[in-house]
C-alpha atoms as a PDB file:
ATOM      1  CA  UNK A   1      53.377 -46.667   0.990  1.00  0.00           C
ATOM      2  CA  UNK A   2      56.229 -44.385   2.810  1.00  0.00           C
ATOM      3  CA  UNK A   3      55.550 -43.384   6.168  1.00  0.00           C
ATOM      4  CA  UNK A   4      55.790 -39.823   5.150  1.00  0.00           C
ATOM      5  CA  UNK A   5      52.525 -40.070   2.515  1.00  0.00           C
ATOM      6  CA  UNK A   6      50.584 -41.998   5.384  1.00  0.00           C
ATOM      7  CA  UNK A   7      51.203 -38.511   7.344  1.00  0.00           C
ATOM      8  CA  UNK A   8      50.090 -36.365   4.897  1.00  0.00           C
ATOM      9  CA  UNK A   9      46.090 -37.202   5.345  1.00  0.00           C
ATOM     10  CA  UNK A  10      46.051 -35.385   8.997  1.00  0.00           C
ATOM     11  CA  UNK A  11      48.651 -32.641   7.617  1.00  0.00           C
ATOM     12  CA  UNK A  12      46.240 -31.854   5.075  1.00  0.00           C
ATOM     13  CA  UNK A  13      43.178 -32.362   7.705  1.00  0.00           C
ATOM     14  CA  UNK A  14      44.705 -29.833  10.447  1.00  0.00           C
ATOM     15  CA  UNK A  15      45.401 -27.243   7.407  1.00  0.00           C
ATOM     16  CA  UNK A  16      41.522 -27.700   6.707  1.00  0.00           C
ATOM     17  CA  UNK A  17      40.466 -26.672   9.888  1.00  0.00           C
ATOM     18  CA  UNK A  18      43.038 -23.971  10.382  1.00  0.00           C
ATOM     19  CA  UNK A  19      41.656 -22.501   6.481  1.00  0.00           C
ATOM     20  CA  UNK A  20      38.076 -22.635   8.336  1.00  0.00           C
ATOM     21  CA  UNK A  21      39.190 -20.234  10.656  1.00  0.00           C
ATOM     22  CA  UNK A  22      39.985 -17.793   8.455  1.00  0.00           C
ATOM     23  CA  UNK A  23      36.429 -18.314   6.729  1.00  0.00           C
ATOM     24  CA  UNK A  24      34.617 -17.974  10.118  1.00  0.00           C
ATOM     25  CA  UNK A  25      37.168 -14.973  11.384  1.00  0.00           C
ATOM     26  CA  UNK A  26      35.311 -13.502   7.742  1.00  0.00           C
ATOM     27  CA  UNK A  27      31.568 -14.520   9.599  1.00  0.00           C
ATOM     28  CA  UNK A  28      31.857 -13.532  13.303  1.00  0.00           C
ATOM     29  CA  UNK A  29      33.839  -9.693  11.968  1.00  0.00           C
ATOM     30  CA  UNK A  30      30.787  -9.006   9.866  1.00  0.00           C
ATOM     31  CA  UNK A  31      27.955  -6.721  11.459  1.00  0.00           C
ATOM     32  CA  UNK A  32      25.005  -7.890  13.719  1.00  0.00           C
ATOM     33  CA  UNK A  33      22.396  -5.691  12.381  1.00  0.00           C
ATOM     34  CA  UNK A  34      19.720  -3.679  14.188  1.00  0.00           C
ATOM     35  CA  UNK A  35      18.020  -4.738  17.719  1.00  0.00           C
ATOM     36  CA  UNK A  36      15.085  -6.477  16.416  1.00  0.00           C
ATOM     37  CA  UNK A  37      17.137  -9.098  14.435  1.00  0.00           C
ATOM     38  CA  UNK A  38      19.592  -9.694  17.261  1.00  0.00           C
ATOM     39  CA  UNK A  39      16.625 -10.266  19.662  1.00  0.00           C
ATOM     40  CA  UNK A  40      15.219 -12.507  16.721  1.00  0.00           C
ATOM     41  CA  UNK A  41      18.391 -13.931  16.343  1.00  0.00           C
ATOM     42  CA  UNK A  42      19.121 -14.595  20.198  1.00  0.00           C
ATOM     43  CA  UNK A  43      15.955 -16.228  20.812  1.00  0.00           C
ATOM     44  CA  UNK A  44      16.126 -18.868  17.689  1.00  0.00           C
ATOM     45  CA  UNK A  45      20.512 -19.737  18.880  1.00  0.00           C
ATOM     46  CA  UNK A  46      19.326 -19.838  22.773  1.00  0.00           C
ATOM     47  CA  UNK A  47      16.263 -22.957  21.677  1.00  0.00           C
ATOM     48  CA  UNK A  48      19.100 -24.773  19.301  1.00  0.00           C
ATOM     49  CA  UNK A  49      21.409 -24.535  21.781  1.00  0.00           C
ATOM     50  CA  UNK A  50      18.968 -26.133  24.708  1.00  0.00           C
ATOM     51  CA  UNK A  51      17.622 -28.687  22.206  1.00  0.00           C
ATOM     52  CA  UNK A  52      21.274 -29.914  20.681  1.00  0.00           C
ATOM     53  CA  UNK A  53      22.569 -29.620  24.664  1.00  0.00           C
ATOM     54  CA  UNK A  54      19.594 -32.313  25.560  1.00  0.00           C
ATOM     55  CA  UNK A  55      19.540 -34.303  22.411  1.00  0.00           C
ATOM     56  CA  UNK A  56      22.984 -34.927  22.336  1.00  0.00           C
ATOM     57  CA  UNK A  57      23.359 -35.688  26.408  1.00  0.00           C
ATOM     58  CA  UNK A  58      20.933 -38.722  24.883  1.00  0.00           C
ATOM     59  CA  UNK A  59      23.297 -39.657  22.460  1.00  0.00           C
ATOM     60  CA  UNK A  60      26.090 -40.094  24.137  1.00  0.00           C
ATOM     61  CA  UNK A  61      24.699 -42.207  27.017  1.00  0.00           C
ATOM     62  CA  UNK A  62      23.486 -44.218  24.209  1.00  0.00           C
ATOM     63  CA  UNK A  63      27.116 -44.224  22.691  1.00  0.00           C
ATOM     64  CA  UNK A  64      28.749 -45.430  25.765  1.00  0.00           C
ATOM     65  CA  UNK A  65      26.472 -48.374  26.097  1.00  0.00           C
ATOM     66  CA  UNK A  66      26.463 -49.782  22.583  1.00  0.00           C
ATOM     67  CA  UNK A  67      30.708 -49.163  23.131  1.00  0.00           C
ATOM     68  CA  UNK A  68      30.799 -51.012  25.927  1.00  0.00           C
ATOM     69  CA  UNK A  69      28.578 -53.625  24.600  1.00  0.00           C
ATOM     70  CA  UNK A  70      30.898 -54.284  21.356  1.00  0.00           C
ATOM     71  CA  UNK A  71      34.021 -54.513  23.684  1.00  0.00           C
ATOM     72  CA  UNK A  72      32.530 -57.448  25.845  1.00  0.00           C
ATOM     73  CA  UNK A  73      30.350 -59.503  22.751  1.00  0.00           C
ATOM     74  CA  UNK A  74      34.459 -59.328  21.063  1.00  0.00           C
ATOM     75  CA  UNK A  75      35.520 -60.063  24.423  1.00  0.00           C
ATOM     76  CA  UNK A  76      33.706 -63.225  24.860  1.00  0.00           C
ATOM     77  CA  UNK A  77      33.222 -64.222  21.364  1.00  0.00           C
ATOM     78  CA  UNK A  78      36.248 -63.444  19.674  1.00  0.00           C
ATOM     79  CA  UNK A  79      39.258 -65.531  19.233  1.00  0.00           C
ATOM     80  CA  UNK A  80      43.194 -64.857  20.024  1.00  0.00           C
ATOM     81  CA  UNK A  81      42.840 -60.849  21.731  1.00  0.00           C
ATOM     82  CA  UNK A  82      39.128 -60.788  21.864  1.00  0.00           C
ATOM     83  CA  UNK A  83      39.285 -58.296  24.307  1.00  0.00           C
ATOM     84  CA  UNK A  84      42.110 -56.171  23.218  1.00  0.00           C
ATOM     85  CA  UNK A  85      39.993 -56.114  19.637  1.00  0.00           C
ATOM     86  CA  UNK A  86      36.803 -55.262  21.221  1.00  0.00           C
ATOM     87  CA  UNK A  87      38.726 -52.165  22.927  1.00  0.00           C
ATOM     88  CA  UNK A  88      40.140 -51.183  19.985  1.00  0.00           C
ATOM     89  CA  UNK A  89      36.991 -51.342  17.715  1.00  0.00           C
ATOM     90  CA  UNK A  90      34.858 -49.558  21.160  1.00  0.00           C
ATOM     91  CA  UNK A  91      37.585 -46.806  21.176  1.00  0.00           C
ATOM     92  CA  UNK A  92      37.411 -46.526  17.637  1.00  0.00           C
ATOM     93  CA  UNK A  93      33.265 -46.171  17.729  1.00  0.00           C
ATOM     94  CA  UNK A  94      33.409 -43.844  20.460  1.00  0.00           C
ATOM     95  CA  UNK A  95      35.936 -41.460  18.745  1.00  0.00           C
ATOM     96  CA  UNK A  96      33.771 -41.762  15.151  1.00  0.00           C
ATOM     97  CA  UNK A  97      30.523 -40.742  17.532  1.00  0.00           C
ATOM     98  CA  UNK A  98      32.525 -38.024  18.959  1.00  0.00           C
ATOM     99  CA  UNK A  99      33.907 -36.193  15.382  1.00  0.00           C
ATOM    100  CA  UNK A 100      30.107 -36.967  14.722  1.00  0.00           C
ATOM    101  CA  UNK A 101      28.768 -34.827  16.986  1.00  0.00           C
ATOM    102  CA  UNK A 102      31.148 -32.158  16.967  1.00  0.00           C
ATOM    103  CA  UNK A 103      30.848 -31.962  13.395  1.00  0.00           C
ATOM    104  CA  UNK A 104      26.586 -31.481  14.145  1.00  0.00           C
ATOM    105  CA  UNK A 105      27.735 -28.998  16.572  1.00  0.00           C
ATOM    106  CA  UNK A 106      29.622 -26.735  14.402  1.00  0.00           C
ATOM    107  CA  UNK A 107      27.635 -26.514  11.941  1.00  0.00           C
ATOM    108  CA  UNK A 108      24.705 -25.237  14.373  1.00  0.00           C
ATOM    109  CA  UNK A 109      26.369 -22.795  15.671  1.00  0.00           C
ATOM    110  CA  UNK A 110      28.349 -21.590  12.490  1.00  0.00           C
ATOM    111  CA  UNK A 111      24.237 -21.526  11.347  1.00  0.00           C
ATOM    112  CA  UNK A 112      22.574 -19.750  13.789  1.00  0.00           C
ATOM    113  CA  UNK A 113      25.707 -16.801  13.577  1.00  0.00           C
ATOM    114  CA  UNK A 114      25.824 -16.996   9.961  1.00  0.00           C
ATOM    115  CA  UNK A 115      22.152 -16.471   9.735  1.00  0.00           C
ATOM    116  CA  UNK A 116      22.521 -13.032  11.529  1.00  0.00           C
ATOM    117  CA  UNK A 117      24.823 -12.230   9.714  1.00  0.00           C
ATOM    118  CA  UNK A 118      23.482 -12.806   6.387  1.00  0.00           C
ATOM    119  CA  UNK A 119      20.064 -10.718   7.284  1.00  0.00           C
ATOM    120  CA  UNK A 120      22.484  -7.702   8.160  1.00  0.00           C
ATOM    121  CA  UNK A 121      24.312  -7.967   4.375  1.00  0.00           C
ATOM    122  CA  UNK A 122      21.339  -8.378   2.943  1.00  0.00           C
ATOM    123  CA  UNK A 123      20.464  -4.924   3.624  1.00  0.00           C
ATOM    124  CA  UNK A 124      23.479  -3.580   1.427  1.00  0.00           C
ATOM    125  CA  UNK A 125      22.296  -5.944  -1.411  1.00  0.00           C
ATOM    126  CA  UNK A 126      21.567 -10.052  -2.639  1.00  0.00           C
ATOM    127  CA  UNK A 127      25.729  -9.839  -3.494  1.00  0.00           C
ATOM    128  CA  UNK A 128      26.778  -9.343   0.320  1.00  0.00           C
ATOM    129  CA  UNK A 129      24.436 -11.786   1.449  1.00  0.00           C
ATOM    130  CA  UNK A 130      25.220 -14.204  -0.674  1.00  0.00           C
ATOM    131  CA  UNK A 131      28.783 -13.961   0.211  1.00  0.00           C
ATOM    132  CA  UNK A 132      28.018 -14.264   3.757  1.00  0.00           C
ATOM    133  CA  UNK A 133      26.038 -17.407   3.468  1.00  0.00           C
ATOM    134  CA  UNK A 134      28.456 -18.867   1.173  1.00  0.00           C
ATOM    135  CA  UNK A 135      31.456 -18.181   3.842  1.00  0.00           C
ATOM    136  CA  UNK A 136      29.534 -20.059   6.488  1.00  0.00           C
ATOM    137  CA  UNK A 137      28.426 -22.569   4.104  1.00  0.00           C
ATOM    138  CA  UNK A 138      32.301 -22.948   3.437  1.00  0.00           C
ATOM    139  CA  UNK A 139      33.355 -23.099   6.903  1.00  0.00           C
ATOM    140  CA  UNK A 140      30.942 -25.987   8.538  1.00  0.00           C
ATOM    141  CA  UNK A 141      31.941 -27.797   5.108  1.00  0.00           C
ATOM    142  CA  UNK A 142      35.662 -27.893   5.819  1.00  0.00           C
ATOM    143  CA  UNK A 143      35.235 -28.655   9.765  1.00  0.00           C
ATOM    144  CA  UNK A 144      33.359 -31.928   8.665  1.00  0.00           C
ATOM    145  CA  UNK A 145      35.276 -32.953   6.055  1.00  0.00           C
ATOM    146  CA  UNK A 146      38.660 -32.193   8.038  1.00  0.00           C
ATOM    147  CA  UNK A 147      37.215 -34.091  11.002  1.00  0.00           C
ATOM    148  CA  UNK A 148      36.234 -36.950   8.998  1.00  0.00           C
ATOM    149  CA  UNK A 149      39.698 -37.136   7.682  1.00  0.00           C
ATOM    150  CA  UNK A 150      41.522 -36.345  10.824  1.00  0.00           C
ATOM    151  CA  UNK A 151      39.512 -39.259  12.477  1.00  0.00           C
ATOM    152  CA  UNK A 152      40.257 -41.895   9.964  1.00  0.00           C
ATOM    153  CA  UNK A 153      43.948 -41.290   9.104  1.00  0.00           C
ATOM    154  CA  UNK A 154      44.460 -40.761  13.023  1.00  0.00           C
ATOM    155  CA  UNK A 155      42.941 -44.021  13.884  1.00  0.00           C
ATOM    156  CA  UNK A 156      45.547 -45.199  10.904  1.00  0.00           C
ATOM    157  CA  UNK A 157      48.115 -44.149  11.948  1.00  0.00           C
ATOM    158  CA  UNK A 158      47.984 -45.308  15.945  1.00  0.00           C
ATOM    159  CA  UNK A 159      47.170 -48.643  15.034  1.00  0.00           C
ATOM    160  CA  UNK A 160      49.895 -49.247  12.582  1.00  0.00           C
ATOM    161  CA  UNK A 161      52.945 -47.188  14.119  1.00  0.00           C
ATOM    162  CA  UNK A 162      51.172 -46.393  17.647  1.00  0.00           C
ATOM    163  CA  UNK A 163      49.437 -50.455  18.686  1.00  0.00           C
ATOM    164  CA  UNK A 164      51.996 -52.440  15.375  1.00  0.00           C
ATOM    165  CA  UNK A 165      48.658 -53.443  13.526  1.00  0.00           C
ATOM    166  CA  UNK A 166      49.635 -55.261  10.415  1.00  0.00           C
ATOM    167  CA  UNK A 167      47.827 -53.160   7.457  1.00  0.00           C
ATOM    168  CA  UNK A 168      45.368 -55.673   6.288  1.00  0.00           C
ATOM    169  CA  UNK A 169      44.038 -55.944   9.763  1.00  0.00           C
ATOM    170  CA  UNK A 170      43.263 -52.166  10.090  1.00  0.00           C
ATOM    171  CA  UNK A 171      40.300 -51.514   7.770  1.00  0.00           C
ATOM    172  CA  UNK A 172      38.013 -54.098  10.216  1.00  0.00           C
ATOM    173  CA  UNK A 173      39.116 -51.916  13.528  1.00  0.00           C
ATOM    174  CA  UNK A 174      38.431 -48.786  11.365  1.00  0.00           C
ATOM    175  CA  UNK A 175      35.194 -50.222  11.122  1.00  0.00           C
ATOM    176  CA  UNK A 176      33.806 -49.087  14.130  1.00  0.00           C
ATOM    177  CA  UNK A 177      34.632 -45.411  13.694  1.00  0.00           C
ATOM    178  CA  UNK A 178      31.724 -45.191  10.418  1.00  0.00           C
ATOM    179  CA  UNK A 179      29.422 -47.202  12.563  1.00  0.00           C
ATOM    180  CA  UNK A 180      29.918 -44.660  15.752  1.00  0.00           C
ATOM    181  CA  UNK A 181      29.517 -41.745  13.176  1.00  0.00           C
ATOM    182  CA  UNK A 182      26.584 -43.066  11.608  1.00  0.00           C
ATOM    183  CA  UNK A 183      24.757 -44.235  15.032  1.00  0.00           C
ATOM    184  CA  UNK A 184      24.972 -40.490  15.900  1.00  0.00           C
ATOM    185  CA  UNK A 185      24.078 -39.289  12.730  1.00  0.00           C
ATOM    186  CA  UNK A 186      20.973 -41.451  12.805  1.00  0.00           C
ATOM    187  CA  UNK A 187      19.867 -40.156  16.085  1.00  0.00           C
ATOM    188  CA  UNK A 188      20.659 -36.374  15.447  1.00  0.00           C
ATOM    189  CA  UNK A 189      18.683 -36.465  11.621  1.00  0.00           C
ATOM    190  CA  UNK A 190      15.763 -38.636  13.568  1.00  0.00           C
ATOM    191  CA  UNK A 191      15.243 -36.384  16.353  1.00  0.00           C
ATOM    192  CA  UNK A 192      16.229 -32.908  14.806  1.00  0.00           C
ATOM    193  CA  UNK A 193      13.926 -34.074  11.694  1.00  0.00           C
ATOM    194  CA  UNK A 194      10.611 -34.968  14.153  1.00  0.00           C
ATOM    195  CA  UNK A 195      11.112 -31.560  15.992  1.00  0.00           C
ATOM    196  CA  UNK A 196      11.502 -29.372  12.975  1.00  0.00           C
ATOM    197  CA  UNK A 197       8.308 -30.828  10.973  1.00  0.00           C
ATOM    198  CA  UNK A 198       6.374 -30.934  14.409  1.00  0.00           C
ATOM    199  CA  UNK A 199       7.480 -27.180  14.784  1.00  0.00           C
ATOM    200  CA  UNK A 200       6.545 -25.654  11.163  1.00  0.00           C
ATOM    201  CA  UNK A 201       3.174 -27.741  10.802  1.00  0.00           C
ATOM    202  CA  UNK A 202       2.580 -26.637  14.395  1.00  0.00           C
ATOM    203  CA  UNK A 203       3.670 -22.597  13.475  1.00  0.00           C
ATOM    204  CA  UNK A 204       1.618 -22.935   9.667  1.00  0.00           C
ATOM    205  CA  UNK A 205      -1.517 -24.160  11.539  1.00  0.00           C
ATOM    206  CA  UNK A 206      -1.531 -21.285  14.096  1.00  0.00           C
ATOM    207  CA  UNK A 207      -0.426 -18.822  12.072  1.00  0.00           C
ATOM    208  CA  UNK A 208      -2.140 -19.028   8.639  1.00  0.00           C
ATOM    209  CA  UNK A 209      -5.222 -21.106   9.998  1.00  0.00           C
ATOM    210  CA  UNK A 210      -6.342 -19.920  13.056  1.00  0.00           C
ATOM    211  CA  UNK A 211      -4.372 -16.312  12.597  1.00  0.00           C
ATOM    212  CA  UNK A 212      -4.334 -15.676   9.260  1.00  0.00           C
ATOM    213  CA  UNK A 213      -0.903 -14.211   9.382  1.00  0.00           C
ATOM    214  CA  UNK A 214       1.820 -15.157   6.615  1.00  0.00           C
ATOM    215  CA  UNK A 215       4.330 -17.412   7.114  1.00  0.00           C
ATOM    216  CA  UNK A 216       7.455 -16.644   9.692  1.00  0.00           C
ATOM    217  CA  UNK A 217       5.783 -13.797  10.742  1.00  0.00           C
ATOM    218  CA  UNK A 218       7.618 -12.133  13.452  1.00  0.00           C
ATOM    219  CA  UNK A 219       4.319 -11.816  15.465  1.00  0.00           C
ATOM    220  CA  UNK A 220       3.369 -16.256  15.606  1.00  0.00           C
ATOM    221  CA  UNK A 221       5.627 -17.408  18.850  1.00  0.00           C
ATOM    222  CA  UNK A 222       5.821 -20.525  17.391  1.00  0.00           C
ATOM    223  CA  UNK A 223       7.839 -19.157  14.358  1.00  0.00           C
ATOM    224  CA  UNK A 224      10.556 -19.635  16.644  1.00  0.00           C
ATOM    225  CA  UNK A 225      10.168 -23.008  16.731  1.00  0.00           C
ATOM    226  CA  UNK A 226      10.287 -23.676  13.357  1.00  0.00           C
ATOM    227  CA  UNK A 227      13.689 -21.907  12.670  1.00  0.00           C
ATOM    228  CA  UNK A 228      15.309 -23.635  15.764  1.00  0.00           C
ATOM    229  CA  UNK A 229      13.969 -26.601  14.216  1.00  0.00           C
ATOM    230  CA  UNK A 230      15.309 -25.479  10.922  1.00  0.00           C
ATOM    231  CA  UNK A 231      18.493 -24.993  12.615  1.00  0.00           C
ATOM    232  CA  UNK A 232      18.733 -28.491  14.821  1.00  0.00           C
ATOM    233  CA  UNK A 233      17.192 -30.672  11.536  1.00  0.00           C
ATOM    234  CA  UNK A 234      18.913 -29.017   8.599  1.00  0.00           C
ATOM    235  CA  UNK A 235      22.126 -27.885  10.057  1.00  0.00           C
ATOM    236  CA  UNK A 236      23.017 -29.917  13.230  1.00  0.00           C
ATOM    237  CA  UNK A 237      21.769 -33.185  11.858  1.00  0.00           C
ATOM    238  CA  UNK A 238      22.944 -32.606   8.577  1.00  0.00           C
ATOM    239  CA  UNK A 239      26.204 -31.899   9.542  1.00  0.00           C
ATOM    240  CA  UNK A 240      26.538 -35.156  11.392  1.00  0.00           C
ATOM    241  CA  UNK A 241      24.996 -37.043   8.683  1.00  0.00           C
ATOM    242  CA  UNK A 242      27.912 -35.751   6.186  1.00  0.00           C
ATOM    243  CA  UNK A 243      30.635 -36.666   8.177  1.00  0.00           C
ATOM    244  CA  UNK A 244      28.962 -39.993   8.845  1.00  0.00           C
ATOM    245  CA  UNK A 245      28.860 -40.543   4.741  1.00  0.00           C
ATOM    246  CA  UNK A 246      32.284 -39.373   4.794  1.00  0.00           C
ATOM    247  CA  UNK A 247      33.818 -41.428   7.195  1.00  0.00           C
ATOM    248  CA  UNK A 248      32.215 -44.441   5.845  1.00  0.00           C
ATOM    249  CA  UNK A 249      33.679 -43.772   2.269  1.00  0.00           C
ATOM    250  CA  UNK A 250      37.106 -43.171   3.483  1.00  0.00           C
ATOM    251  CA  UNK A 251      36.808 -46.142   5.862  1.00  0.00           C
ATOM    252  CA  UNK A 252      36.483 -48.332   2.448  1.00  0.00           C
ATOM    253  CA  UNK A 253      39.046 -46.540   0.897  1.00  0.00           C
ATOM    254  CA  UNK A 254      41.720 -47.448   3.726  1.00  0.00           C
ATOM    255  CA  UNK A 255      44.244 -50.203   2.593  1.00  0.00           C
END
């Protein structure tokens, strides 16, 4: 393969994320709506943001010690450059847990402005809301998939022209980037998936039980709750899940 297709991957990857912008330029230019759905709106982004800011500190202390635990079991274990493999495969895990997160990240916060968004088109009709979801639907779908491929072909391409890695020898380092993704995808689905069905059996059972008010009804507390649950489960640990699928499909794909 020419030097100049094995650069095309993060050419292509840094186009993605540059064609996102203009989606979400599309998203944040759109109207707020009136006072009670910003308020609504503000309350549900302020509890994802607290919960993702917490969960993730979590992760990442986790992520450093399972790193630094690879780079010394290769270090002591492994044969000829143990140690510089165990870096390289730790470096590689941490990076893969990084994208991982980010990609979680985005797509909570493309979410919980897309979902204010949304409610405001939906006054002028199902077409303009539709549209609205779709473009932030569209924009946390090309940040993961761009990160995912900017991680993979980046890691490539510094171990065989950056480090001189002979090409058969770079799928195993590559390795470590799906596992990093997929140990923080595990975590963020776990934990965002507990807190959102704690949060809407906890909201159904005060509201329609012991209050006999409908579902998200603006007037149960713990409505808010449920859609920062919805929020942190559906779009933050989604999000990190499909970039950890991603990664781990274009880690087997890597010659």
């Amino acid at each position: 393969m020419s030097a100049s297709l094995e650069f095309l991957a993060p050419v292509i990857a840094l186009l993605g994320l540059l064609w996102s912008l203009v989606f979400w330029h599309e998203v944040a230019s759109a109207g707020n709506g009136n006072a009670a759905m910003q308020k609504v709106a503000h309350a549900i982004r302020t509890g994802a943001n607290a919960f993702v800011k917490r969960q993730y500190r979590t992760i990442a202390l986790l992520s450093i010690v399972v790193a630094a635990a690879m780079i010394v079991v290769y270090g002591l274990v492994g044969e000829t450059e143990g140690w510089t493999m165990g870096f390289e495969i730790g470096g590689s895990f941490l990076l893969g847990a990084l994208l991982s997160g980010l990609s979680g990240i985005v797509s909570m916060i493309v979410a919980t402005r897309a979902n204010l968004k949304t409610a405001d088109a939906a006054q002028r009709g199902l077409n303009d809301a539709l549209k609205m979801a779709l473009r932030g639907g569209t924009v946390s779908a090309i940040v993961i998939t761009a990160l995912s491929l900017l991680g993979i072909s980046g890691l490539y391409i510094l171990y065989r022209f950056g480090l001189g890695r002979a090409v058969e020898t770079i799928p195993a380092l590559i390795v470590g980037y799906g596992f990093g993704a997929s140990f923080v995808a595990l975590f963020a689905q776990l934990g965002g998936g507990i807190y959102t069905k704690a949060a809407d059996v906890g909201a159904d059972l005060v509201g329609k039980i012991e209050a006999g008010i409908p579902e998200d009804d603006p007037r149960n507390p713990a409505v808010i709750a449920d859609l920062v649950g919805d929020n942190v489960g559906d779009c933050a640990g989604r999000g990190a899940s499909v970039h950890s699928g991603s990664s781990l499909r274009s880690s087997e794909c890597t010659p």
